[in-house]
Protein backbone atom coordinates (compact mmCIF):
# COMPACT_ATOMS: atom_id res chain seq x y z
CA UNK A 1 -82.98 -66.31 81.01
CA UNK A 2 -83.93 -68.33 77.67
CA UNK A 3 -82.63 -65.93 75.46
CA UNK A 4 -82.58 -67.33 71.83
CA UNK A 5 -79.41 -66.35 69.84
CA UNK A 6 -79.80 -67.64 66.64
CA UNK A 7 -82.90 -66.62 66.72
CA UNK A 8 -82.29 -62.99 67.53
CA UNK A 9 -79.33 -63.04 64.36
CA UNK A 10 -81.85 -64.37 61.85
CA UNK A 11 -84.69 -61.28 62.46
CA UNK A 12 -81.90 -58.73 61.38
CA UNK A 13 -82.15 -60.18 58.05
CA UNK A 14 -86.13 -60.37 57.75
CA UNK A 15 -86.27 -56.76 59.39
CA UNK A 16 -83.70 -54.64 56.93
CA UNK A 17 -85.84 -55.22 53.91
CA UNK A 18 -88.47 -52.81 55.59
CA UNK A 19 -85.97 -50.29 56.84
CA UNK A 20 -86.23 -48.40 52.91
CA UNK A 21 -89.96 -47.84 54.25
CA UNK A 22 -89.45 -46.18 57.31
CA UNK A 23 -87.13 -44.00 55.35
CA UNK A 24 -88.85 -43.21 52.61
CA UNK A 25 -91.53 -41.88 55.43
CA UNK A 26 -89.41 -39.93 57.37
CA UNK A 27 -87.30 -38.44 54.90
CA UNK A 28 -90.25 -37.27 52.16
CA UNK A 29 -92.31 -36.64 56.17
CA UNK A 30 -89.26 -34.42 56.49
CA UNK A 31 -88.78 -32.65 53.46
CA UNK A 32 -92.42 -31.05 53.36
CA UNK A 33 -92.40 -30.17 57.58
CA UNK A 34 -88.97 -27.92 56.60
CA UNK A 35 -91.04 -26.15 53.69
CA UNK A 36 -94.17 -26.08 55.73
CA UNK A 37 -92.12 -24.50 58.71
CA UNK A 38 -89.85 -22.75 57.20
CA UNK A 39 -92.76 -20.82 55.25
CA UNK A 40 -94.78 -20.65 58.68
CA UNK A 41 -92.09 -19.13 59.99
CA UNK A 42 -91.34 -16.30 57.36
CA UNK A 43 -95.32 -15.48 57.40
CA UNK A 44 -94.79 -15.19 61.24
CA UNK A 45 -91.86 -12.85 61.11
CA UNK A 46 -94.07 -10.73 59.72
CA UNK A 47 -96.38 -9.99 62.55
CA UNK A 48 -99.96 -9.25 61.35
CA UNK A 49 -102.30 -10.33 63.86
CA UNK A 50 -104.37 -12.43 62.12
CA UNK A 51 -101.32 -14.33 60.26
CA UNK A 52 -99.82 -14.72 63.14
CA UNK A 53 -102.99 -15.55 65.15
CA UNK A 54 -104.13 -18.65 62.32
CA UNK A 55 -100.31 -20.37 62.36
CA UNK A 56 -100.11 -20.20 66.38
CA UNK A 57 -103.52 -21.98 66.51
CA UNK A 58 -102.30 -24.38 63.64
CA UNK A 59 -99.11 -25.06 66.01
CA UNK A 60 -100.47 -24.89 68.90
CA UNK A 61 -103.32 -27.77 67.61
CA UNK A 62 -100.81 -29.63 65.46
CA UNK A 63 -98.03 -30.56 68.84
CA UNK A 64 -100.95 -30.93 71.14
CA UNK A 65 -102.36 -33.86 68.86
CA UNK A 66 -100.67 -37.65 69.99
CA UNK A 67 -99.28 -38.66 66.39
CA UNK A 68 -101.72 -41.67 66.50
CA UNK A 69 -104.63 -40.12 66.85
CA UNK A 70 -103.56 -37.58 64.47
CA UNK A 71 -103.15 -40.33 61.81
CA UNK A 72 -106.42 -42.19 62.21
CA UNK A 73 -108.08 -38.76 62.12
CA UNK A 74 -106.44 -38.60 58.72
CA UNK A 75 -106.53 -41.91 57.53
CA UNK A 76 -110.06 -43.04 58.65
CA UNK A 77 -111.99 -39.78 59.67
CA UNK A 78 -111.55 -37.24 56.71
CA UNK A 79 -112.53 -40.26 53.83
CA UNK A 80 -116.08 -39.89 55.72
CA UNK A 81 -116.09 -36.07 55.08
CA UNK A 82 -114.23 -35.95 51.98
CA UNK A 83 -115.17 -39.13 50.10
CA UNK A 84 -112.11 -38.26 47.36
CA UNK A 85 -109.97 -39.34 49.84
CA UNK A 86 -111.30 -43.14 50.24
CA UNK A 87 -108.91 -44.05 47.54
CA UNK A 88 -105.67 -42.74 49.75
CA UNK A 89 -103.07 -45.29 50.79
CA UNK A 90 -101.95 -45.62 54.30
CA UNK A 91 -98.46 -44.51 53.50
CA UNK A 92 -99.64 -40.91 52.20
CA UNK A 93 -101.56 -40.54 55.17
CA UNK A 94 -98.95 -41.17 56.67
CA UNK A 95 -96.73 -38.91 55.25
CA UNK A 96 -99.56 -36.27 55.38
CA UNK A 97 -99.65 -36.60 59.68
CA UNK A 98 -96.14 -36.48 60.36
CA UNK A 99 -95.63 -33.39 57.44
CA UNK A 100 -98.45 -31.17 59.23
CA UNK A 101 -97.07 -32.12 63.14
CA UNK A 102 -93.60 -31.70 62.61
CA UNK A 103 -94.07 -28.44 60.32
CA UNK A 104 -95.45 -26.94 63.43
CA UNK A 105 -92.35 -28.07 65.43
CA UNK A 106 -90.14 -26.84 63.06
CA UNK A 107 -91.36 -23.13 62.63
CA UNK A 108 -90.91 -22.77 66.12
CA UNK A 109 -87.46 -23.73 65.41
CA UNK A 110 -87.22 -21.47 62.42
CA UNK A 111 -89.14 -18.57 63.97
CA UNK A 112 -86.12 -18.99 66.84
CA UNK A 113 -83.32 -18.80 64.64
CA UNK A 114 -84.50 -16.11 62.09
CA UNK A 115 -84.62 -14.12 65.32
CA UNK A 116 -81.49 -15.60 66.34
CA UNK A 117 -79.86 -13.02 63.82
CA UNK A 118 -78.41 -9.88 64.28
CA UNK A 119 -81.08 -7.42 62.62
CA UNK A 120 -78.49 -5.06 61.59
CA UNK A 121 -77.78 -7.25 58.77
CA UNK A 122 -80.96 -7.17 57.62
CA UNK A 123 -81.10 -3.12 57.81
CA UNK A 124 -77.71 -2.95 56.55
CA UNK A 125 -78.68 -4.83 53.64
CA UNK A 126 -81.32 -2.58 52.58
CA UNK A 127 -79.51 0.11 53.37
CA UNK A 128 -77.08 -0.95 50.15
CA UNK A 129 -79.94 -0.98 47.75
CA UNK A 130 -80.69 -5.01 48.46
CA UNK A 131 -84.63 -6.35 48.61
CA UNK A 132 -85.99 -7.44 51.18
CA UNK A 133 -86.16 -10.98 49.40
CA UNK A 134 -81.78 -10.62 48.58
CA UNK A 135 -81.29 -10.13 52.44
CA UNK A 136 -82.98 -13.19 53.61
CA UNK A 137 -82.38 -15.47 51.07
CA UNK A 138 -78.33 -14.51 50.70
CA UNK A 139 -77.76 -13.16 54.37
CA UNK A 140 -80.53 -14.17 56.69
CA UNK A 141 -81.77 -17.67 56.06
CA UNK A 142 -78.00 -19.03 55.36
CA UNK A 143 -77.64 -17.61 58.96
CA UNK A 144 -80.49 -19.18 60.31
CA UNK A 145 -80.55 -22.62 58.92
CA UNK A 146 -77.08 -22.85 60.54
CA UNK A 147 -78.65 -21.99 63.08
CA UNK A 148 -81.44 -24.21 63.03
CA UNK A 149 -79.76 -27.61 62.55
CA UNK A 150 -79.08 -29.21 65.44
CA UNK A 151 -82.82 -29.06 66.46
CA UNK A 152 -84.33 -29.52 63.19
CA UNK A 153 -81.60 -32.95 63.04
CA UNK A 154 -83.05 -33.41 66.51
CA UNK A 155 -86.49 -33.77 65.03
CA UNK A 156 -85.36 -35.70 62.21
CA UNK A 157 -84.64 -38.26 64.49
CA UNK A 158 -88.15 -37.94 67.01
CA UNK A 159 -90.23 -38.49 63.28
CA UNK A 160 -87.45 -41.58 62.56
CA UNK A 161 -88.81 -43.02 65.83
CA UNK A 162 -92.39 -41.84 65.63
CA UNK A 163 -92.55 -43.21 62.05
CA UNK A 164 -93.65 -46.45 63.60
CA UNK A 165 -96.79 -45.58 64.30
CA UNK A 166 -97.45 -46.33 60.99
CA UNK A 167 -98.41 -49.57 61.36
CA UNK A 168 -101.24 -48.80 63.10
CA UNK A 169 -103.02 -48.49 59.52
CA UNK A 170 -101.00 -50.95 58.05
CA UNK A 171 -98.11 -49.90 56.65
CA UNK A 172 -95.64 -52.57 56.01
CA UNK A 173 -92.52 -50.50 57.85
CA UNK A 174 -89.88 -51.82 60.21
CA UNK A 175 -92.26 -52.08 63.47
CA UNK A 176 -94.94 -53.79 61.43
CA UNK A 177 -92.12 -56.29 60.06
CA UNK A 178 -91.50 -57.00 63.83
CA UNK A 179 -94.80 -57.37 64.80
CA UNK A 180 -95.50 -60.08 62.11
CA UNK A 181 -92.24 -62.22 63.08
CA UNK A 182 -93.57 -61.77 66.58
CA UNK A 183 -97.13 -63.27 65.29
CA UNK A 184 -95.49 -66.89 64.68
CA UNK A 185 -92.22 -67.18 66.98
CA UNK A 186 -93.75 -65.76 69.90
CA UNK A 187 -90.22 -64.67 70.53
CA UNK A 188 -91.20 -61.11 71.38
CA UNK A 189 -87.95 -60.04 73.35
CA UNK A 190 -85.69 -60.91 70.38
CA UNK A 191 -87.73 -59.30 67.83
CA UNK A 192 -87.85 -56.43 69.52
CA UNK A 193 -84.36 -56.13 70.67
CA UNK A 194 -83.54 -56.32 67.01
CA UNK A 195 -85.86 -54.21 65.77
CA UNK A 196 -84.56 -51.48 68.71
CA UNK A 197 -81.17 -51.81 67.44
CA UNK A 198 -81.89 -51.23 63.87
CA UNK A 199 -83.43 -47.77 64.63
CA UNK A 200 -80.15 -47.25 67.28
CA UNK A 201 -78.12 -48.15 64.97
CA UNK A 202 -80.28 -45.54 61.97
CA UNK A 203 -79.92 -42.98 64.20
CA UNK A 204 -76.10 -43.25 64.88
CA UNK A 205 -75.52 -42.88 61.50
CA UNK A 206 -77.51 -40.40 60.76
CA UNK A 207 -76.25 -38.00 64.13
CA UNK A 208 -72.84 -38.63 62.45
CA UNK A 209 -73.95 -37.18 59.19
CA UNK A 210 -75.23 -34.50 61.03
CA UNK A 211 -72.44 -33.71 62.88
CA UNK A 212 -70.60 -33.92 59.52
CA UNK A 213 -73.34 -31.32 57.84
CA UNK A 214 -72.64 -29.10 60.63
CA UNK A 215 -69.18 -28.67 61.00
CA UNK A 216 -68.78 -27.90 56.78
CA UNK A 217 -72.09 -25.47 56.94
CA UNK A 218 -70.02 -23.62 60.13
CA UNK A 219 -67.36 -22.84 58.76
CA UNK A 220 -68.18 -19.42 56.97
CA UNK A 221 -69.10 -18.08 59.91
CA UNK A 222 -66.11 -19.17 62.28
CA UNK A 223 -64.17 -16.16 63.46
């Protein structure tokens, strides 16, 4: 096996400088699917039919949609209905796709762990003279984003990964940096090693921030 080491140590360098990128993607991606969700997910626990009916179509759509083809739809297809939208950048659209398909993950998740807790709070809360908007916002959601965390940090880390398919419409993220190493060394197994190990490596230290998150967030409700 010709496997070229100093070769392999020099793309870590060339490769970090795009790393900010694929965060900036993920995390603002991130931030808007947890409002998105989250607010899906309220609107949900509400049952009427046709709320309910228009957000289980709008998940059901959203997850059954590769994140690809969900991206060119939104990148090159709506510019052709919506004109407006020819001046868009790649990155928005980008940030757009992976907002609306992992908003639909996440108010499953939501929707799971509002139900996750006990009603009788939430009737023994009104029952002392609170709103309806006290209990979930100081009993409930506290509760339920507990709750929630170790599957909404699970898909934290799926839109860290799927954040590459970015450079299908050209954004200059960490895959795309790969790719145009890859265009004049040729050397794809090194590249991509590297370029593997820099979103292991992400990932690592974000699960131990995570784990960190969890443990302080717990600890109210440890008996």
């Amino acid at each position: 096996m010709n496997f070229n080491v100093n070769y392999f140590l020099s793309v870590f360098p060339q490769i970090l400088p795009y790393l900010p990128v694929t965060l900036f993607i993920t995390i603002i991606s991130i931030m808007f699917a947890i409002i998105f969700g989250l607010a899906i997910a309220l609107l949900r626990s509400n049952k009427i039919i046709i709320i309910d009916s228009f957000f289980a179509l709008f998940i059901s759509l959203f997850r059954g949609i590769p994140s690809v083809v969900l991206l060119f739809i939104i990148y090159y297809g709506l510019p052709q209905i919506f004109p407006v939208l020819k001046q868009m950048g790649a990155t928005t659209a980008a940030i757009i796709c992976f907002s609306l398909k992992y908003s639909s993950y996440l108010a499953e998740i939501f929707r799971a762990s509002l139900k996750s807790v006990d009603q009788g709070q939430k009737e023994a809360g009104i029952t002392v003279g609170l709103s309806k908007i006290q209990v979930y916002r100081g009993i409930i959601l506290p509760q339920a984003m507990v709750n929630a965390l170790p599957n909404a940090g699970n898909m934290f880390i799926s839109l860290l990964k799927d954040s590459s398919v970015a450079f299908f419409v050209g954004v200059q993220e960490l895959l795309a940096s790969g790719k145009m190493l890859t265009a004049n060394s040729f050397l794809y197994f090194e590249t991509y090693l590297a370029v593997g190990i820099v979103y292991w490596l992400t990932v690592v230290a974000y699960s131990w921030i995570q784990k960190q998150l969890e443990q302080k967030l717990s600890i109210p409700y440890h008996r």
